[in-house]
Protein backbone atom coordinates (compact mmCIF):
# COMPACT_ATOMS: atom_id res chain seq x y z
CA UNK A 1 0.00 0.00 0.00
CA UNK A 2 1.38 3.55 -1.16
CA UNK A 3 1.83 6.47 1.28
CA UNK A 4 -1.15 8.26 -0.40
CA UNK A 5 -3.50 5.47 0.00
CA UNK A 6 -2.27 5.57 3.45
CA UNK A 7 -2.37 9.63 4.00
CA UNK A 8 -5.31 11.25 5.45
CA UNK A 9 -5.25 13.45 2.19
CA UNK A 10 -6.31 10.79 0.23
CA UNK A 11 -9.79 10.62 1.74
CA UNK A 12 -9.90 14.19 2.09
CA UNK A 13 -9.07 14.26 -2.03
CA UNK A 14 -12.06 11.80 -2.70
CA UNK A 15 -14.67 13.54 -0.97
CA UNK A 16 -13.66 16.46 -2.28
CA UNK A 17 -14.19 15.31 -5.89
CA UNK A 18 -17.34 13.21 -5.71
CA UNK A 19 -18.64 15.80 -3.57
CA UNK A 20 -18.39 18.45 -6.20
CA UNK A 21 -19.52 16.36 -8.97
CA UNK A 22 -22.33 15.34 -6.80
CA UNK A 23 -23.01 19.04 -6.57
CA UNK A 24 -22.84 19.69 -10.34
CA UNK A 25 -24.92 16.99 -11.09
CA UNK A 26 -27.55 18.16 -8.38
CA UNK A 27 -27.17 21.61 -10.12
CA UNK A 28 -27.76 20.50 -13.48
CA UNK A 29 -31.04 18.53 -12.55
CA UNK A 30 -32.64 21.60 -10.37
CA UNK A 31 -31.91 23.35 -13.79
CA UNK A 32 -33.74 21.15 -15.62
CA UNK A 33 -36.62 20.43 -13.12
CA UNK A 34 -36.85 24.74 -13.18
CA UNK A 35 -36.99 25.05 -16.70
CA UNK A 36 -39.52 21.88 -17.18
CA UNK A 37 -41.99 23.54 -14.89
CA UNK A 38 -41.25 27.07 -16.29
CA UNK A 39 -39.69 28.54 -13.23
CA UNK A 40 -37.91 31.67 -14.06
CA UNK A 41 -34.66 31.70 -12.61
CA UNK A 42 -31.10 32.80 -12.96
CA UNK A 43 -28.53 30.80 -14.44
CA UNK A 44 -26.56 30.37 -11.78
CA UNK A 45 -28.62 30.13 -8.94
CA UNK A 46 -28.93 26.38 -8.81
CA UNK A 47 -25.05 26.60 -8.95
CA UNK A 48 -25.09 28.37 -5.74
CA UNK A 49 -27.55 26.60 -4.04
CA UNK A 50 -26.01 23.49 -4.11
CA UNK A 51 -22.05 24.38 -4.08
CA UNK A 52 -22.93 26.67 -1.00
CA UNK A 53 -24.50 23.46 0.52
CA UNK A 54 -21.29 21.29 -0.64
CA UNK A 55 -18.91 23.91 0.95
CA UNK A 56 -20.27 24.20 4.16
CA UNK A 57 -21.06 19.91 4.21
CA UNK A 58 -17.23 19.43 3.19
CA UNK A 59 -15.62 22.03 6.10
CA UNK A 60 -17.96 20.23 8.68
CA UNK A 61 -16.09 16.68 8.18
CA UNK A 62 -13.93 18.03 10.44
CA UNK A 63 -16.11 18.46 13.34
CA UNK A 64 -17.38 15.14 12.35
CA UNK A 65 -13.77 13.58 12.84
CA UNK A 66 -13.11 15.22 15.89
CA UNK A 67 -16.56 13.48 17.20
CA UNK A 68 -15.74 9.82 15.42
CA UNK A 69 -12.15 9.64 17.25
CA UNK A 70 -12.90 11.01 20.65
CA UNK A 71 -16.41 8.74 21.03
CA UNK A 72 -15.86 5.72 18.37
CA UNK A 73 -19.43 4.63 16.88
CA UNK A 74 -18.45 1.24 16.21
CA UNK A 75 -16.33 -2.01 18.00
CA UNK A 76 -16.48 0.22 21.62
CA UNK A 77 -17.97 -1.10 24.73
CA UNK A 78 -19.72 2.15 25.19
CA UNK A 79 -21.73 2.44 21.88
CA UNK A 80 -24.67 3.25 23.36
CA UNK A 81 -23.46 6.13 25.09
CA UNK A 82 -21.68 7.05 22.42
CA UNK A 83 -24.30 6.89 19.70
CA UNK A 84 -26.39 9.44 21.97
CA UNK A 85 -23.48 12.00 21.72
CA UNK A 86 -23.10 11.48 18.10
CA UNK A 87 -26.93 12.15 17.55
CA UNK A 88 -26.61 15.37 19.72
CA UNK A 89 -23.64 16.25 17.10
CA UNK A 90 -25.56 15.13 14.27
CA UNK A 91 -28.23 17.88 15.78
CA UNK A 92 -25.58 20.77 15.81
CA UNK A 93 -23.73 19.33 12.19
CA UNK A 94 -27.14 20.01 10.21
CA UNK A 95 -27.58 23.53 12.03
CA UNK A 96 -24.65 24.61 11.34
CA UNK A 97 -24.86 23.60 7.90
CA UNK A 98 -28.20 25.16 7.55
CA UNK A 99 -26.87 28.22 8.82
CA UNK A 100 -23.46 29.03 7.22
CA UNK A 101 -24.93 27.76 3.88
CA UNK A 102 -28.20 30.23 3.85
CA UNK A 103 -24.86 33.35 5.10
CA UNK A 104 -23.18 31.99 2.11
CA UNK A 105 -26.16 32.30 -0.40
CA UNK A 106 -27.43 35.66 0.79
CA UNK A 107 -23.69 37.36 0.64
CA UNK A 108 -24.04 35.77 -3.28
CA UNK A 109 -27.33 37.34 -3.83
CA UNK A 110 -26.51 40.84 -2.36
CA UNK A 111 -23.30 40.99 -4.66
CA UNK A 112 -26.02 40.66 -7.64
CA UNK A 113 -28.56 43.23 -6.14
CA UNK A 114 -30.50 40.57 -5.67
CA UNK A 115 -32.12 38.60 -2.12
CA UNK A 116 -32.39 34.91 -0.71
CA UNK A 117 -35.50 33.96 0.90
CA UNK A 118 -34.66 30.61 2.47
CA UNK A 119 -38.49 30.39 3.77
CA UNK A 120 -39.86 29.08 7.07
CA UNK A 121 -37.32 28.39 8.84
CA UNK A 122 -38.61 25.54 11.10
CA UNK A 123 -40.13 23.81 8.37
CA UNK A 124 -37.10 24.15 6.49
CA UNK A 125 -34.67 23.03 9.53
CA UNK A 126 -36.49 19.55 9.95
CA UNK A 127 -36.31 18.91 6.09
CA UNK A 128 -32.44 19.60 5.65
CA UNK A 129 -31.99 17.83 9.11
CA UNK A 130 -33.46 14.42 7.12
CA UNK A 131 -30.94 15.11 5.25
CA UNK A 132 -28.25 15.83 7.10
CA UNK A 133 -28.75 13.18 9.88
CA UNK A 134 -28.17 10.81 7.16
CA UNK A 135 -24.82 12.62 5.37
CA UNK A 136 -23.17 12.66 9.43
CA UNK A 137 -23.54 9.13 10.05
CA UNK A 138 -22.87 7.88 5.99
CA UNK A 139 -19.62 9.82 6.76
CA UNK A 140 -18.86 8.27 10.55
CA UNK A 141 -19.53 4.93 8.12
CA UNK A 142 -16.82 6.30 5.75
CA UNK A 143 -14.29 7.47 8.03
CA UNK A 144 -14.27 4.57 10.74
CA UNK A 145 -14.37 2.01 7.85
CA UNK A 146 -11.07 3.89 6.36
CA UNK A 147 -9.16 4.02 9.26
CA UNK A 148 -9.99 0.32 9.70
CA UNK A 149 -9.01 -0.31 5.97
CA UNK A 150 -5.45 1.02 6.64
CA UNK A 151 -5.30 -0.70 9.88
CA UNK A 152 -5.60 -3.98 8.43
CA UNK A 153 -3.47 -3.10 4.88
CA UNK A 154 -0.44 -1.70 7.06
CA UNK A 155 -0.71 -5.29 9.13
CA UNK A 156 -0.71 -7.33 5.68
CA UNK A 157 2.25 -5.09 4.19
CA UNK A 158 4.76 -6.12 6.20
CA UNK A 159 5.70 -7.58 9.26
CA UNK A 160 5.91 -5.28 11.98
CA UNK A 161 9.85 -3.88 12.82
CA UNK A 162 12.00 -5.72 16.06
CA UNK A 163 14.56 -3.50 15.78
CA UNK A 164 15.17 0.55 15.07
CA UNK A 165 18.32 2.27 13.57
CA UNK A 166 19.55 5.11 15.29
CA UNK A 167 22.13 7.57 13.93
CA UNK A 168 24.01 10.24 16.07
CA UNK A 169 27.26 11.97 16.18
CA UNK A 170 28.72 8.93 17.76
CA UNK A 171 28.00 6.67 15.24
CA UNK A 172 25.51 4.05 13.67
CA UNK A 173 23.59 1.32 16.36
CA UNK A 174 20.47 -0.77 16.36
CA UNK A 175 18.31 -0.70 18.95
CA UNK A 176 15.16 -3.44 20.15
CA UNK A 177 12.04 -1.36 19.71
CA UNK A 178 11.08 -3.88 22.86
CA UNK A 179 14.10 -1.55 24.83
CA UNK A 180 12.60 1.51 24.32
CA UNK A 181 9.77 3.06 26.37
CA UNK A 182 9.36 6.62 25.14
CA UNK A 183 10.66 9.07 22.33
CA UNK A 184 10.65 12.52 23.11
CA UNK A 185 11.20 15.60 20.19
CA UNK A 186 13.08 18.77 21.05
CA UNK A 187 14.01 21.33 18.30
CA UNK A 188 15.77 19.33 15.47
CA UNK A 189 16.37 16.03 17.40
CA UNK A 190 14.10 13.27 19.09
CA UNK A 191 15.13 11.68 22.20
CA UNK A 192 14.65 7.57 22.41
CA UNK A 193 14.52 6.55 26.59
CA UNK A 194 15.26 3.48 27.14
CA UNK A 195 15.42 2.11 30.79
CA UNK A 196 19.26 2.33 31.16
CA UNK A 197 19.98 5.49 28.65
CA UNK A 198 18.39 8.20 26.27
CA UNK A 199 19.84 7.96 22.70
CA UNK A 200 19.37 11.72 20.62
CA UNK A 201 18.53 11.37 17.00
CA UNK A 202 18.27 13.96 13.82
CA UNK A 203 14.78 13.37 13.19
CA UNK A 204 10.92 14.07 13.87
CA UNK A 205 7.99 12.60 15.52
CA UNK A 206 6.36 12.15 12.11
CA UNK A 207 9.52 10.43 10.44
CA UNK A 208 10.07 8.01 13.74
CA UNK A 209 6.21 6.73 13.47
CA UNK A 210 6.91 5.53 10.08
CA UNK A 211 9.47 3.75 10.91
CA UNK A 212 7.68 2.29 14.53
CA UNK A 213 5.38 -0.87 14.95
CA UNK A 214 2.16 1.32 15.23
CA UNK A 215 0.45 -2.05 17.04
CA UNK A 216 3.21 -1.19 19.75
CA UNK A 217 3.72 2.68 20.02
CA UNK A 218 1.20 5.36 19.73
CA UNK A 219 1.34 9.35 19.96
CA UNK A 220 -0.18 10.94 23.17
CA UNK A 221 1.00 14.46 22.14
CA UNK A 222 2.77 16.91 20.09
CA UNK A 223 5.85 16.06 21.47
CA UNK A 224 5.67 12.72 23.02
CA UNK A 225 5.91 8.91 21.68
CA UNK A 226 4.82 6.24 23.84
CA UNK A 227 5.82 2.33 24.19
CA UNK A 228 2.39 0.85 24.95
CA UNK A 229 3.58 -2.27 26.59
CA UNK A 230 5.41 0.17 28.90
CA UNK A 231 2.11 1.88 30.37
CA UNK A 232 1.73 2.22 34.22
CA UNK A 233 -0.82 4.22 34.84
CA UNK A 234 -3.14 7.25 33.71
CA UNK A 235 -3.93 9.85 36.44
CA UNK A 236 -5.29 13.42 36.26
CA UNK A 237 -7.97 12.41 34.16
CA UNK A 238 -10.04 15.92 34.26
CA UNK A 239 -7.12 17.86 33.43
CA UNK A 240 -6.02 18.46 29.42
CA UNK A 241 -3.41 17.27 29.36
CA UNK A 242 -3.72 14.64 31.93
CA UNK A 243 -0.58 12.60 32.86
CA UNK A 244 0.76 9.30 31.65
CA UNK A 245 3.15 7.08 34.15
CA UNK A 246 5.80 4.58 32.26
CA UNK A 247 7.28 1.80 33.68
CA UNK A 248 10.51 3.95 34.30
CA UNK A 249 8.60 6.37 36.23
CA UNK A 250 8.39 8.95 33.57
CA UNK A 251 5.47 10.96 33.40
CA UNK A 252 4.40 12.16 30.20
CA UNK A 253 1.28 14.16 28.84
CA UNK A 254 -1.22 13.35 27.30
CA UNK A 255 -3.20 15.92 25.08
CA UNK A 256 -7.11 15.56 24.40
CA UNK A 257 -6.37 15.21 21.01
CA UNK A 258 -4.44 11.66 21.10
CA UNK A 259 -6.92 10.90 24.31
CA UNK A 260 -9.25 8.92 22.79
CA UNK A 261 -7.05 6.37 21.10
CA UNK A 262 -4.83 6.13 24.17
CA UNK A 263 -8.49 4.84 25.85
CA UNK A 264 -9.18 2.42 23.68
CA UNK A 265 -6.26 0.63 24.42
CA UNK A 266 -6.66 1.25 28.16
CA UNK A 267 -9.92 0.07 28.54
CA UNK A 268 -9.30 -3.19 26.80
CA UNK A 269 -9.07 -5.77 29.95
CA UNK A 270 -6.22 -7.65 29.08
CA UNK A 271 -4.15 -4.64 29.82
CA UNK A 272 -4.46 -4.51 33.52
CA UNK A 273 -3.50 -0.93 33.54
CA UNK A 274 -4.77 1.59 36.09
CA UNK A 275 -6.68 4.94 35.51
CA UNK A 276 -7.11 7.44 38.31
């Protein structure tokens, strides 16, 4: 599997396209449907109506992302719980939508001397929210069966790396990916702890994860790699970040952003890890 393939980009790229040729072709049939029942229009209204609805749709993945990795829909003990707050979301996705997309078409219209009636706006809120409760969760679909896509092609491409080369002023040495329990980044260098030293490397976090078993080590922040077999505990749960304990005693951060995935390996029971 190629690095695109692999890249968030690449999903980004493909809903960007069928997206907007979704949107054309929506445009081109409200043109004909107008001029069948002799609607008088402008030429490019339809245009607007539905690229200013494909905008909007297409910036909200994001939100939708943010949801899907923090409360996972699917394969999570709490589902039910989950599915609630993902409903809520779906609530605020199509509001927003309805919202920044009627701004969007009544900024066009005043450019042309022209106005946007959108109409009743509780009628018309419950009709795009039919909608819209559908595109939120088709995408949650999308997303979550991506991620697990590249999960299982980066497991097939190769077997997982024993052992990491690590280059330094002093020379050239291998080192057991089993030895080390962190990696830390600081300016141009990266820091690998092991339990007996801490070997600096040119390099950065992004670089290093390619080259890590990502079944064994995941990212908890910005600036932090951690060995998941060398987990002690989690503790200051309310606080962002809260604060990681290794076996070595190291404590290390852990942002809201890398939170959720940090949980799902926590809460599985073979683990035997403690929260506080």
């Amino acid at each position: 599997m190629n690095r695109f393939s692999r890249s968030p980009w690449s999903l980004w790229v493909v809903l960007f396209v069928l997206g907007a040729l979704l949107a054309l072709n929506n445009s081109l049939t409200t043109t004909a449907d107008l001029s069948r029942n002799q609607i008088t229009y402008k030429a490019w209204e339809p245009y607007v109506w539905e690229y200013s609805s494909f905008v909007v749709i297409f910036a909200l993945y994001a939100l939708v992302i943010q949801v899907t990795v923090r409360w996972p829909l699917f394969f999570h003990q709490r589902w039910p719980r989950h599915l609630l707050i993902h409903a809520t979301a779906s609530v605020v996705f199509s509001v927003s939508h309805v919202v920044l997309m009627v701004l969007i078409r009544k900024a066009i219209y005043q450019l042309t001397d022209g106005t946007y009636d959108f109409g009743d706006w509780a009628t018309e809120l419950v009709y795009e929210y039919r909608k819209d409760v559908l595109t939120y969760f088709t995408f949650v679909l999308i997303y979550t069966g991506w991620k697990y896509w590249i999960r299982i092609q980066t497991q097939q491409s190769s077997d997982p790396p024993v052992r990491l080369k690590v280059t330094h002023k002093k020379g050239t040495r291998w080192v057991a990916l089993a030895e080390i329990i962190s990696i830390e980044s600081g300016g141009n260098y990266i820091y690998l702890h092991t339990r007996d030293e801490v070997l600096p490397m040119r390099g950065t976090m992004k670089t290093i994860m390619d080259e890590l078993n990502p079944q064994q080590f995941i990212r908890v922040h910005r600036s932090y790699i951690i060995n998941t077999l060398c987990i002690e505990k989690l503790t200051d749960l309310s606080k962002d970040p809260c604060t990681l304990v290794l076996v070595n005693g190291k404590k290390v951060p852990v942002s809201r952003t890398y939170r959720a995935e940090l949980m799902a390996i926590i809460d599985q029971p073979q683990t035997g890890l403690v929260v506080n």
